[in-house]
Protein backbone atom coordinates (compact mmCIF):
# COMPACT_ATOMS: atom_id res chain seq x y z
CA UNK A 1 -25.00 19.30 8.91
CA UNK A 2 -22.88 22.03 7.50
CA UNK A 3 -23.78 23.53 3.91
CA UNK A 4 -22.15 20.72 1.81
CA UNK A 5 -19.17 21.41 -0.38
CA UNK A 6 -19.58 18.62 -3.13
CA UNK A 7 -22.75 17.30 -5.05
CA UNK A 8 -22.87 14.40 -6.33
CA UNK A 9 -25.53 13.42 -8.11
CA UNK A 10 -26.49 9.83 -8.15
CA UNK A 11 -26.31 6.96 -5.78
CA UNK A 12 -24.94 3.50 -8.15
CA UNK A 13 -21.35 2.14 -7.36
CA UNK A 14 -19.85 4.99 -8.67
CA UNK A 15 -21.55 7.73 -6.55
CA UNK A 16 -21.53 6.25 -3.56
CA UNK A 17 -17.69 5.28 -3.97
CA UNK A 18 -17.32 9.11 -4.91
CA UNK A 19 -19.34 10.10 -2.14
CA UNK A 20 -17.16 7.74 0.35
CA UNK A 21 -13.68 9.03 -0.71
CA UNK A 22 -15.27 12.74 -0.60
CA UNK A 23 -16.39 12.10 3.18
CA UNK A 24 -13.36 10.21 4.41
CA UNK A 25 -11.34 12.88 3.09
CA UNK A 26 -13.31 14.91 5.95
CA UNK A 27 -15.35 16.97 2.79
CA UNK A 28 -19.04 17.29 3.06
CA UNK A 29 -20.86 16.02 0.12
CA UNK A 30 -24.88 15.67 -0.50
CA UNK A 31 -25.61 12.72 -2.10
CA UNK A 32 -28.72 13.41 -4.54
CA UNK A 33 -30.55 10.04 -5.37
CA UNK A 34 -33.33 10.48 -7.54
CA UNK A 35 -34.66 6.28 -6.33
CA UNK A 36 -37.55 7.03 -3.82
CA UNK A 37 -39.33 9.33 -5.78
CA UNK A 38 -39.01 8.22 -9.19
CA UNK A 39 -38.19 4.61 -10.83
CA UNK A 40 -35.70 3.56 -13.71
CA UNK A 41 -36.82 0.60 -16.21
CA UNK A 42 -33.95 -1.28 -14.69
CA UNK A 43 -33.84 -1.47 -10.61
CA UNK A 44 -35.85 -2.67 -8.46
CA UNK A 45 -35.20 -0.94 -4.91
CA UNK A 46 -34.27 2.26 -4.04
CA UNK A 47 -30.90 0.62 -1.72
CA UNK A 48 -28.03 2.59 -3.42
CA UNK A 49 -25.54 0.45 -5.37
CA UNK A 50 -28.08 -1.74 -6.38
CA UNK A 51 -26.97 -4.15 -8.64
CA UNK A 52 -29.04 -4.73 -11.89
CA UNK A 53 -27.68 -7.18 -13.36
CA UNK A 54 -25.29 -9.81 -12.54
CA UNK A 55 -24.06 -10.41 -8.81
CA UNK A 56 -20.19 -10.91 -9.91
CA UNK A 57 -17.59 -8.67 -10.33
CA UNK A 58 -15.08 -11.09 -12.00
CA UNK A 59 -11.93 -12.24 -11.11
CA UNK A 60 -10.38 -12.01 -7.86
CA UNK A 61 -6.78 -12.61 -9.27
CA UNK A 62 -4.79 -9.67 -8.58
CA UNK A 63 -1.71 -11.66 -10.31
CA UNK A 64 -2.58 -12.13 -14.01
CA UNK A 65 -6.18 -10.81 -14.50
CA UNK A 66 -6.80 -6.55 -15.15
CA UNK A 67 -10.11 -6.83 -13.33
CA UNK A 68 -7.99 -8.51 -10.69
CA UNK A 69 -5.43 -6.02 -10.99
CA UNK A 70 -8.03 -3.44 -10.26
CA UNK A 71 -9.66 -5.09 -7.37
CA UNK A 72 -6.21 -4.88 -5.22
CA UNK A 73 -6.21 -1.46 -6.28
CA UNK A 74 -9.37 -0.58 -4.82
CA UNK A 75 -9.14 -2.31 -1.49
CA UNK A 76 -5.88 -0.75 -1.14
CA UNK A 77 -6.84 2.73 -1.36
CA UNK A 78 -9.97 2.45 0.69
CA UNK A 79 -12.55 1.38 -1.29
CA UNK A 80 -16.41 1.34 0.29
CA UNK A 81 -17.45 -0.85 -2.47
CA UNK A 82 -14.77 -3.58 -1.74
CA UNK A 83 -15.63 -3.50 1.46
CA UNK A 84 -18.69 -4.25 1.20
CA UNK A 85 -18.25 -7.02 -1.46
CA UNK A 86 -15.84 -9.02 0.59
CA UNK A 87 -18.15 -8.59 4.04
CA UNK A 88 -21.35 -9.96 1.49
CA UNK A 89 -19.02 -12.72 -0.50
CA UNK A 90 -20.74 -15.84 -2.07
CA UNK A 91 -18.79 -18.84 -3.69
CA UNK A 92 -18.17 -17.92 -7.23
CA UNK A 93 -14.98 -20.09 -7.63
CA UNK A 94 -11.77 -17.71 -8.79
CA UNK A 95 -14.42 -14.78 -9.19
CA UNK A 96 -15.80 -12.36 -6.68
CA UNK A 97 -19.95 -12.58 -6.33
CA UNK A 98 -21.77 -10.96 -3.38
CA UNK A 99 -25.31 -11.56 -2.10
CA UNK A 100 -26.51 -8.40 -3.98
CA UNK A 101 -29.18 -7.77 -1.33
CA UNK A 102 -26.79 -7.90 1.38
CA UNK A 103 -24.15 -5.91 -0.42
CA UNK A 104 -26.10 -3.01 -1.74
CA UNK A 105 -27.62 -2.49 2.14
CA UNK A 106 -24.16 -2.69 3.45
CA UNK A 107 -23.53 0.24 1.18
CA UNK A 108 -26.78 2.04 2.18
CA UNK A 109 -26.15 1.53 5.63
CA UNK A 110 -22.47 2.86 5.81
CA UNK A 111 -23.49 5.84 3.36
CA UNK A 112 -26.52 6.88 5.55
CA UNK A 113 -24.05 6.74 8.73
CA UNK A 114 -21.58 8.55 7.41
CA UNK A 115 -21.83 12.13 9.31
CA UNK A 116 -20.53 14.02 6.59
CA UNK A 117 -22.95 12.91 4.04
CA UNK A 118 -26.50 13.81 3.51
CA UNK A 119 -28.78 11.18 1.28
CA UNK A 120 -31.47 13.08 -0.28
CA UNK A 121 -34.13 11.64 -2.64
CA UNK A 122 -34.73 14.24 -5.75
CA UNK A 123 -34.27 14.07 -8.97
CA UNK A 124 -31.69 16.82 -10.56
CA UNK A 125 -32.36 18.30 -13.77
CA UNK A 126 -29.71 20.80 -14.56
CA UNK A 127 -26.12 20.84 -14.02
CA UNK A 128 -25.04 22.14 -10.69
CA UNK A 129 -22.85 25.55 -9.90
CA UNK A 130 -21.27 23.97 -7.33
CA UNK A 131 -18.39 21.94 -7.28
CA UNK A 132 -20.32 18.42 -8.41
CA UNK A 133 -19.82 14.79 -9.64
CA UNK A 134 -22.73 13.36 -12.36
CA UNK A 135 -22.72 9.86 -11.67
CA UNK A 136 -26.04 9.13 -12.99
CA UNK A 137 -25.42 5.89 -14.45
CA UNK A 138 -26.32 4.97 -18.42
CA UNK A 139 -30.03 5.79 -16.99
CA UNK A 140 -29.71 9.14 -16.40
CA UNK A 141 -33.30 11.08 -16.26
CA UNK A 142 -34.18 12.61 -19.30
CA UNK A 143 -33.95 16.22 -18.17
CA UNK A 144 -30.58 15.77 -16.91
CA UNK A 145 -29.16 14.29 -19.75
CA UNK A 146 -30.32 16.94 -21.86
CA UNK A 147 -28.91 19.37 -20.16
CA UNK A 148 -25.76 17.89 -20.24
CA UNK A 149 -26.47 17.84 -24.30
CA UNK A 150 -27.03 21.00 -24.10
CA UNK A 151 -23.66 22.39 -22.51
CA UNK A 152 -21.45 19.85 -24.29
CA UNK A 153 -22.86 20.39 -27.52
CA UNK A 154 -22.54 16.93 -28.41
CA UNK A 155 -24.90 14.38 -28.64
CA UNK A 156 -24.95 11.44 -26.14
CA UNK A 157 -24.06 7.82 -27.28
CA UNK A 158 -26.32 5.29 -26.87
CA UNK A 159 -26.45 1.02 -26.60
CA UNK A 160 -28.25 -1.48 -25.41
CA UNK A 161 -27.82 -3.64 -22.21
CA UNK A 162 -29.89 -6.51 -20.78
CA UNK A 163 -29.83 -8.53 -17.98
CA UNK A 164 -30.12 -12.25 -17.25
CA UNK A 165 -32.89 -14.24 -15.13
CA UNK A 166 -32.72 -15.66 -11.54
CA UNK A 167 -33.96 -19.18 -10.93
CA UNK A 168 -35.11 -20.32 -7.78
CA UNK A 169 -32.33 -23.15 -6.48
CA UNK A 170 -35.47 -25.10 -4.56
CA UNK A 171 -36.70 -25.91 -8.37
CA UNK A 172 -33.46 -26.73 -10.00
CA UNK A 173 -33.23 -30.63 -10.85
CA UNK A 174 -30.07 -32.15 -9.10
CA UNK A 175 -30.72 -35.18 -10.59
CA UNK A 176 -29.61 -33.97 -14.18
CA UNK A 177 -27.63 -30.88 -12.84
CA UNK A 178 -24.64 -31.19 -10.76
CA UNK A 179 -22.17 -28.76 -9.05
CA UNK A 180 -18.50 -27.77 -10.33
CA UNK A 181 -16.36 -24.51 -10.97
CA UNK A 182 -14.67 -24.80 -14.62
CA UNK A 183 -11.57 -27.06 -14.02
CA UNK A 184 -12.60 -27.29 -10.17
CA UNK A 185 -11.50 -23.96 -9.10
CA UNK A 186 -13.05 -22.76 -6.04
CA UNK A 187 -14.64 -25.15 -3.66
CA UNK A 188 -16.70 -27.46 -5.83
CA UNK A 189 -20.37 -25.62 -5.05
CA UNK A 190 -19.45 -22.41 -6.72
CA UNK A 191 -21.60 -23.47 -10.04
CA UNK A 192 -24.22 -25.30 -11.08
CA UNK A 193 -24.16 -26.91 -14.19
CA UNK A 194 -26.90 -27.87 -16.85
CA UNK A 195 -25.55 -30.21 -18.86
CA UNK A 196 -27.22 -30.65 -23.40
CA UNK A 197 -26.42 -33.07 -25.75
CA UNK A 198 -25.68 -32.44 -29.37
CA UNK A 199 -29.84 -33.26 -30.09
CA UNK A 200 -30.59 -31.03 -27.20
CA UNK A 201 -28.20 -27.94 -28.04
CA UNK A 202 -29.77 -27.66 -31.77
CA UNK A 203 -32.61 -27.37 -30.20
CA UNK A 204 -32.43 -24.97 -27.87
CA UNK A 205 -30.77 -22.77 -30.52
CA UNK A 206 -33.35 -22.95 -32.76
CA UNK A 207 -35.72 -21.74 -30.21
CA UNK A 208 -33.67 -18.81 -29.73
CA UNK A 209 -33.58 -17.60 -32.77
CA UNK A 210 -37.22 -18.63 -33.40
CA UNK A 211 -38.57 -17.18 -30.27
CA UNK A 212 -40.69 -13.90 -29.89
CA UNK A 213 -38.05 -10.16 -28.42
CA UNK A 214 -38.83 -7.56 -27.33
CA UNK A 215 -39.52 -4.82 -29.94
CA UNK A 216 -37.95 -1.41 -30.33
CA UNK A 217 -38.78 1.69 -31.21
CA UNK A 218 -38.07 3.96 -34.01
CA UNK A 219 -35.80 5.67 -32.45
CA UNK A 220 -34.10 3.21 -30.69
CA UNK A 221 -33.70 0.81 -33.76
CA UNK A 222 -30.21 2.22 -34.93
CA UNK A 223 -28.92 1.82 -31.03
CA UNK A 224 -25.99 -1.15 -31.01
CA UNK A 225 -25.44 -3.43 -28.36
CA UNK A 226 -22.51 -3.49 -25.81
CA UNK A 227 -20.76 -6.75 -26.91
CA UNK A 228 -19.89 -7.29 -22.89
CA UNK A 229 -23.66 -7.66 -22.29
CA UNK A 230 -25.00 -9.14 -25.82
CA UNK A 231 -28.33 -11.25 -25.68
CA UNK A 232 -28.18 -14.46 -25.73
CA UNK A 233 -30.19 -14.86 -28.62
CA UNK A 234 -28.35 -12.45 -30.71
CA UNK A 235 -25.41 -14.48 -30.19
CA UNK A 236 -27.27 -17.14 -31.34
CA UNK A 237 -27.63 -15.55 -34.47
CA UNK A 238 -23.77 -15.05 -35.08
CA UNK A 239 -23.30 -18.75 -36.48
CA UNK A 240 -24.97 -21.99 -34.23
CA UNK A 241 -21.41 -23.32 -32.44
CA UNK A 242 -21.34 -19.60 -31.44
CA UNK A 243 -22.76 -20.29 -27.99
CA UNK A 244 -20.34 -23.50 -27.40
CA UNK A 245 -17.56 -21.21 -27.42
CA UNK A 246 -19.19 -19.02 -24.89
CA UNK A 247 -21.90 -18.32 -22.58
CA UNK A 248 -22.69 -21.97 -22.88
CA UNK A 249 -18.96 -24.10 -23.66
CA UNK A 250 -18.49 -27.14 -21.92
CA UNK A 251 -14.63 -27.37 -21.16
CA UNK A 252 -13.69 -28.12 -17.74
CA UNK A 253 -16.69 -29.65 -16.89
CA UNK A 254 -16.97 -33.17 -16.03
CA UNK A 255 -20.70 -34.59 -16.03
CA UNK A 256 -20.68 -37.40 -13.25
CA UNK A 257 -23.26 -39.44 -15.26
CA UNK A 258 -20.94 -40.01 -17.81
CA UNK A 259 -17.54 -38.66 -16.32
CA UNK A 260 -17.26 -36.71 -19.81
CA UNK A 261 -17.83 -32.65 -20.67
CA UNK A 262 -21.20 -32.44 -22.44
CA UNK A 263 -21.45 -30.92 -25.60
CA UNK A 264 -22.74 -27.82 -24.28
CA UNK A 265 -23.52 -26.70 -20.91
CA UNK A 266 -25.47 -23.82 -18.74
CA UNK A 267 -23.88 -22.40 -15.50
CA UNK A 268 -25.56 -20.65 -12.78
CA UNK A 269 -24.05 -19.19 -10.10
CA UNK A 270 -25.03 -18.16 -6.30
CA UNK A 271 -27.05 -15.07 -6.04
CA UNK A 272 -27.67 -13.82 -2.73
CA UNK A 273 -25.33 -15.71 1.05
CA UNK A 274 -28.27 -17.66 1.81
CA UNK A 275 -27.98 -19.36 -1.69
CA UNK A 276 -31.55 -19.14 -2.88
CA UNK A 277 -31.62 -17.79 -5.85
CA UNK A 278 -29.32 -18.80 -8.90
CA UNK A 279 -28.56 -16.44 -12.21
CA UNK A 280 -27.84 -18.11 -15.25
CA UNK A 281 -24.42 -16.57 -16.26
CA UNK A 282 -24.27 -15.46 -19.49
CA UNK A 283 -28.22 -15.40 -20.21
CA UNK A 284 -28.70 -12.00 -21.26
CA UNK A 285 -31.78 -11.64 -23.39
CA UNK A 286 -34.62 -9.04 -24.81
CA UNK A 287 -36.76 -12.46 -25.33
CA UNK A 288 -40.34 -11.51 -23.87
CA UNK A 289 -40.90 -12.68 -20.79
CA UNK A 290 -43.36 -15.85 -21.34
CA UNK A 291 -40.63 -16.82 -24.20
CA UNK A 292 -38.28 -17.02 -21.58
CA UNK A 293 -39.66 -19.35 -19.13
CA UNK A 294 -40.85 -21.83 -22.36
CA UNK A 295 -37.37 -21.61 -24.06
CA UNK A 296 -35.25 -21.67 -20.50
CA UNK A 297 -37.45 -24.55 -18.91
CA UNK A 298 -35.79 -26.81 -22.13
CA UNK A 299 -32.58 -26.14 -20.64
CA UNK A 300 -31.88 -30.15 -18.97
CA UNK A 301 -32.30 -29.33 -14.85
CA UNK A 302 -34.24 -26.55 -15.34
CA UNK A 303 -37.49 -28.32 -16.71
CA UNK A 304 -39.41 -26.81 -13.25
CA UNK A 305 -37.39 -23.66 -13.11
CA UNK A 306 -39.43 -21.01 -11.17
CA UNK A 307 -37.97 -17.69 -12.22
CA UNK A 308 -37.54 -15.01 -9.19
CA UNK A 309 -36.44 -12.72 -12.21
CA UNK A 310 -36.56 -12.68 -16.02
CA UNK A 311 -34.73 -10.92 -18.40
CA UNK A 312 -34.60 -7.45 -19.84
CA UNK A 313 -33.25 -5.27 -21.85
CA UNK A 314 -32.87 -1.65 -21.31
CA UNK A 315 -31.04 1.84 -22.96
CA UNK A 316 -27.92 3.08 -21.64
CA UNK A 317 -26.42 6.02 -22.51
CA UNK A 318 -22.58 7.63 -22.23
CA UNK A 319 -20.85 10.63 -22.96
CA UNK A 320 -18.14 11.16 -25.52
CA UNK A 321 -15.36 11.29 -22.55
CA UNK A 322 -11.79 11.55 -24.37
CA UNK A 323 -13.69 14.83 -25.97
CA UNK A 324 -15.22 16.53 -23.38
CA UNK A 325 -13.34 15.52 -20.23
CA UNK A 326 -9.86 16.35 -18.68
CA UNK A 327 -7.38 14.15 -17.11
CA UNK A 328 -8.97 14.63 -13.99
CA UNK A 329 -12.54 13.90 -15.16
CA UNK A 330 -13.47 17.58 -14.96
CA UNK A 331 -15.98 18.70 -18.16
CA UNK A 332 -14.04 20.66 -19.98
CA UNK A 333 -16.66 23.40 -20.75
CA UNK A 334 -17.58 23.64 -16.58
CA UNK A 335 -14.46 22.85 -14.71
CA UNK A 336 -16.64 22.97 -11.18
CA UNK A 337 -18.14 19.44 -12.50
CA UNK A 338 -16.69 15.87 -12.71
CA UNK A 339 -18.18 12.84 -14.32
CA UNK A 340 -18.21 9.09 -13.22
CA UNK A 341 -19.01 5.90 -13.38
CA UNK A 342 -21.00 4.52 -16.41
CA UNK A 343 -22.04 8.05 -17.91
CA UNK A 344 -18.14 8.16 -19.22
CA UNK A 345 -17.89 4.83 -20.97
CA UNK A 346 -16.36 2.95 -18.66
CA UNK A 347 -18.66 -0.86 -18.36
CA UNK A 348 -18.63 -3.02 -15.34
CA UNK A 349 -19.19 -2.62 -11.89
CA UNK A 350 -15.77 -2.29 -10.93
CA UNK A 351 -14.45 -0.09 -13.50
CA UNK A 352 -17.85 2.48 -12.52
CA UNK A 353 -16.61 2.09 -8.93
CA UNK A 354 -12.97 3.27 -9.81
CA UNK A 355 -13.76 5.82 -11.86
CA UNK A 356 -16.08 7.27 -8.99
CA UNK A 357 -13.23 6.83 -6.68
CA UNK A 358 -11.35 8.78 -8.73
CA UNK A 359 -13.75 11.39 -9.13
CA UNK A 360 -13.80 11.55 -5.58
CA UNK A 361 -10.14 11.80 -4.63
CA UNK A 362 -9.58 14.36 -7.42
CA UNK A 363 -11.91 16.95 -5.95
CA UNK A 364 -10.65 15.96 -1.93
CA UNK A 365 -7.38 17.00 -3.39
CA UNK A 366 -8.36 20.23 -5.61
CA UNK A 367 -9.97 21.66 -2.44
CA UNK A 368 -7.55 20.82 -0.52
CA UNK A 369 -5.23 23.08 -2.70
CA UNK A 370 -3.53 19.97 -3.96
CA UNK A 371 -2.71 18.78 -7.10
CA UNK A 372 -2.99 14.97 -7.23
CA UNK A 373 -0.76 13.49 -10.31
CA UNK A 374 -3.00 10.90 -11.84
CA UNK A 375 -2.44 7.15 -11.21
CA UNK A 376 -0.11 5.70 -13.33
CA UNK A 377 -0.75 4.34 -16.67
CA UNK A 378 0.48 1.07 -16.03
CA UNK A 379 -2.05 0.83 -13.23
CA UNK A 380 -5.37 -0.97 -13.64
CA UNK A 381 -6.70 2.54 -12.29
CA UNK A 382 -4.31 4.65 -14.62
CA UNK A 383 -4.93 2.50 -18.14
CA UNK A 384 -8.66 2.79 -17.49
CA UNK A 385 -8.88 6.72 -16.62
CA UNK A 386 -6.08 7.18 -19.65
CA UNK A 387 -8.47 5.26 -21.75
CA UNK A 388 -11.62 7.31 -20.61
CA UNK A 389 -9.82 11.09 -20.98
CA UNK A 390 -8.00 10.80 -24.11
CA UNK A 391 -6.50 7.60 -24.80
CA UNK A 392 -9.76 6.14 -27.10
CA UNK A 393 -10.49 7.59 -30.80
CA UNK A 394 -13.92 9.82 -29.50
CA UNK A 395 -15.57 8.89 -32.85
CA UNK A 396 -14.94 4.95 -32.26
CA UNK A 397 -15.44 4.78 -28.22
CA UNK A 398 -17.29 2.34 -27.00
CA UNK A 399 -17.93 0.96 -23.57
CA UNK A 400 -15.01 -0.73 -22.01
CA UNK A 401 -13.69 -3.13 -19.18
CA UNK A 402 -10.27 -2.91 -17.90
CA UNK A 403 -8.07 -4.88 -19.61
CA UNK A 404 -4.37 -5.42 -20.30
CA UNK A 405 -4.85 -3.64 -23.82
CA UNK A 406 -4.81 -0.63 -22.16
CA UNK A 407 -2.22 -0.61 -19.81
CA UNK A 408 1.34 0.24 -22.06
CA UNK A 409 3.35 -2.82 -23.13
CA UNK A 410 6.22 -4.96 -21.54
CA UNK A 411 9.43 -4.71 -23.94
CA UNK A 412 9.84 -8.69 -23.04
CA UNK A 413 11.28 -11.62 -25.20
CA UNK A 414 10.32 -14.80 -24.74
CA UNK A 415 7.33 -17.02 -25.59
CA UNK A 416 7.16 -17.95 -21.92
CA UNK A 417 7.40 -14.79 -20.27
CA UNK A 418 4.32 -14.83 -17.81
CA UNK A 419 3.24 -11.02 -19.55
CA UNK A 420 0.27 -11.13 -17.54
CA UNK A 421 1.79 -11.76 -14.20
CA UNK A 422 4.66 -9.18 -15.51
CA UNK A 423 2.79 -6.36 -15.85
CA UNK A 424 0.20 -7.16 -12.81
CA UNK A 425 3.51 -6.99 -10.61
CA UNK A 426 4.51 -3.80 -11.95
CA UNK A 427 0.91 -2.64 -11.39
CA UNK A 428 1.51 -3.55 -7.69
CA UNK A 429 4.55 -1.76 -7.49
CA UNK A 430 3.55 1.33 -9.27
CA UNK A 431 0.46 2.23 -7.01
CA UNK A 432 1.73 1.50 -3.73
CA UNK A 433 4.56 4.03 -4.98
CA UNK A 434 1.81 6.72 -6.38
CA UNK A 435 -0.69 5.85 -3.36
CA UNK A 436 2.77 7.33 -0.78
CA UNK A 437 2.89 9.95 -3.00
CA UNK A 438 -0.80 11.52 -2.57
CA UNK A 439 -1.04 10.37 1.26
């Protein structure tokens, strides 16, 4: 192939959505994967846009949900991620879960096939010359994030994420556990729920708080969590109702043996089409491995659990984006590189994907000789770039999801003005006028 005009480095949702809109825009782009030669503590393939840790990426409701909101967004301008996802669905009631297997070789395949992109597996360590996107992920290889230290001149922030275990469904009791979305959405199979009593729920907390983590490091001992992705068992910790009123509440949920909700309850939902493997959603935890399978296997249906995956816990990193990047996700320092994904502070799948997609489009338009305007900020798309490139305090950010927080506020009166459903119709409106604008 001809010498390739962009690099991007890195091959997660947000690279490979960078690398699609690059390509489709008829540039050439080498897609630098450092998987295949060297391992991260997190995946566990080297298929790009693996998925580490949960299968879902949350609501499908393009009429009152930002996530939602964001999803329309993305399928309507293209998106190789969205494709994918919808091709490799699994039932996940109102919520949108692939088979990650499937999904992240549908991906591979279409990014291998592509004839303007070439998939190499090497590790970079410095920051290109080149026109280039870093969409290395919060894993990024220690030589690369230091030299991305070293030209910022600011140091990199830092938290902790984990992930949460996949049970086998072949050792799931049915007996005790049933299936049921919250409030029935979806088609009744979407979930499957574990139901504890009041006796059983003390319990179980007090093994979580009593059970053996993971240790840290020095270094890593001042490192917060992200609160999207907290352990369970730090939750725990917060107060012991604090689980009821999350991961683990019980509204919605009727438990045919008694035709009540129980007092607390633990979901797990589909994993991969053939419906195999189950994740328990919410179940984040640094609890060491053989704590896991005692504590888990108290959970009521999942006595016999066998465990295709435990939990972990890992270090992501991020840079200090409404500093050091523009409105167009260029480093301000060295113009000729873009970040994405992750690496800026966005959190969640989806939000990683946009931002690459972003990334992406920006430079098919800059060398083009185009200036693309920026989505609009009352976009799902323009309220989470606006957050990333200036609109955050730098010495407060923190990861974020897309949310209606960010996106500026309806001047409406009226306790029942649908707000949500307001502004996700304006949303609508505003990027189908901004996507004629850039075609």
């Amino acid at each position: 192939m001809s010498s390739p005009i962009v690099h991007v480095i890195g091959g997660g949702l947000a690279g490979s959505e960078a690398a699609w809109q690059l390509a489709e825009a008829g540039i050439a782009v080498r897609l630098s994967e450092m998987r295949g030669v060297e391992e991260t503590p997190a995946h566990h393939t080297d298929s790009l846009a693996e998925l580490v840790c949960s299968n879902s990426f949350r609501s499908d409701d393009p009429d009152r949900n930002a996530v939602g909101v964001l999803h329309a967004e993305m399928r309507a301008l293209g998106s190789l991620i969205f494709a994918q996802a919808d091709i490799h669905k699994v039932p996940a009631g109102s919520a949108l879960a692939v088979d990650r297997d499937g999904f992240s070789e549908g991906v591979t395949r279409a990014i291998q096939d592509h004839p303007l992109i070439e998939v190499v597996r090497e590790r970079v360590d410095v920051l290109p010359d080149r026109p280039a996107i870093v969409a290395t992920g919060p894993l990024t290889a220690a030589p690369l994030a230091s030299a991305i230290a070293a030209e910022t001149g600011a140091d990199a922030l830092a938290f902790f994420d984990a992930i949460a275990p996949i049970v086998h469904h072949a050792s799931i009791d049915l007996e005790t556990a049933w299936y049921q979305s919250r409030w029935n959405k979806g088609d009744g199979h979407d979930y499957i729920n574990c139901p504890l009593n009041k006796e059983e729920y003390l319990a179980f907390h007090a093994a979580l708080i009593g059970g053996e983590k993971t240790e840290f490091r020095e270094w890593e001992k001042n490192t917060p969590y992200f609160e999207g992705c907290m352990p369970i068992e730090v939750m725990a910790e917060r107060g012991v109702d604090t689980l009821r009123f999350g991961p683990m509440k019980p509204v919605g949920l009727d438990d045919p043996r008694t035709g009540r909700w129980p007092y607390a309850a633990v979901q797990l939902r589909q994993d991969n089409a053939l419906g195999t493997l189950w994740n328990i959603v919410g179940f984040q935890t640094k609890l060491k491995h053989a704590e896991q399978v005692r504590i888990f296997r108290t959970i009521p249906g999942l006595q016999n659990a066998e465990f295709a995956r435990l939990g972990g816990l890992h270090r992501n990193t991020f840079i200090r984006s409404p500093d050091l990047l523009d409105e167009s996700l260029r480093l301000k320092s060295r113009p000729n590189v873009r970040f994405a994904g992750q690496i800026t502070g966005c959190e969640g799948y989806v939000e990683s994907s946009a931002i690459g997609m972003l990334a992406g489009r920006f430079w098919a338009a800059e060398l083009a000789g185009k200036a693309m305007p920026s989505p609009p900020p009352t976009t799902a798309l323009g309220a989470l770039l606006g957050h990333i490139t200036g609109g955050a305090d730098a010495a407060t950010y923190q990861p974020m999801n897309v949310n209606f927080g960010l996106f500026p506020p309806l001047d409406v009166r009226g306790k029942k003005a649908d707000r949500k459903a307001m502004m996700s119709a304006r949303a609508r409106e505003d990027l189908y006028r901004w996507r004629a604008q850039i075609a």
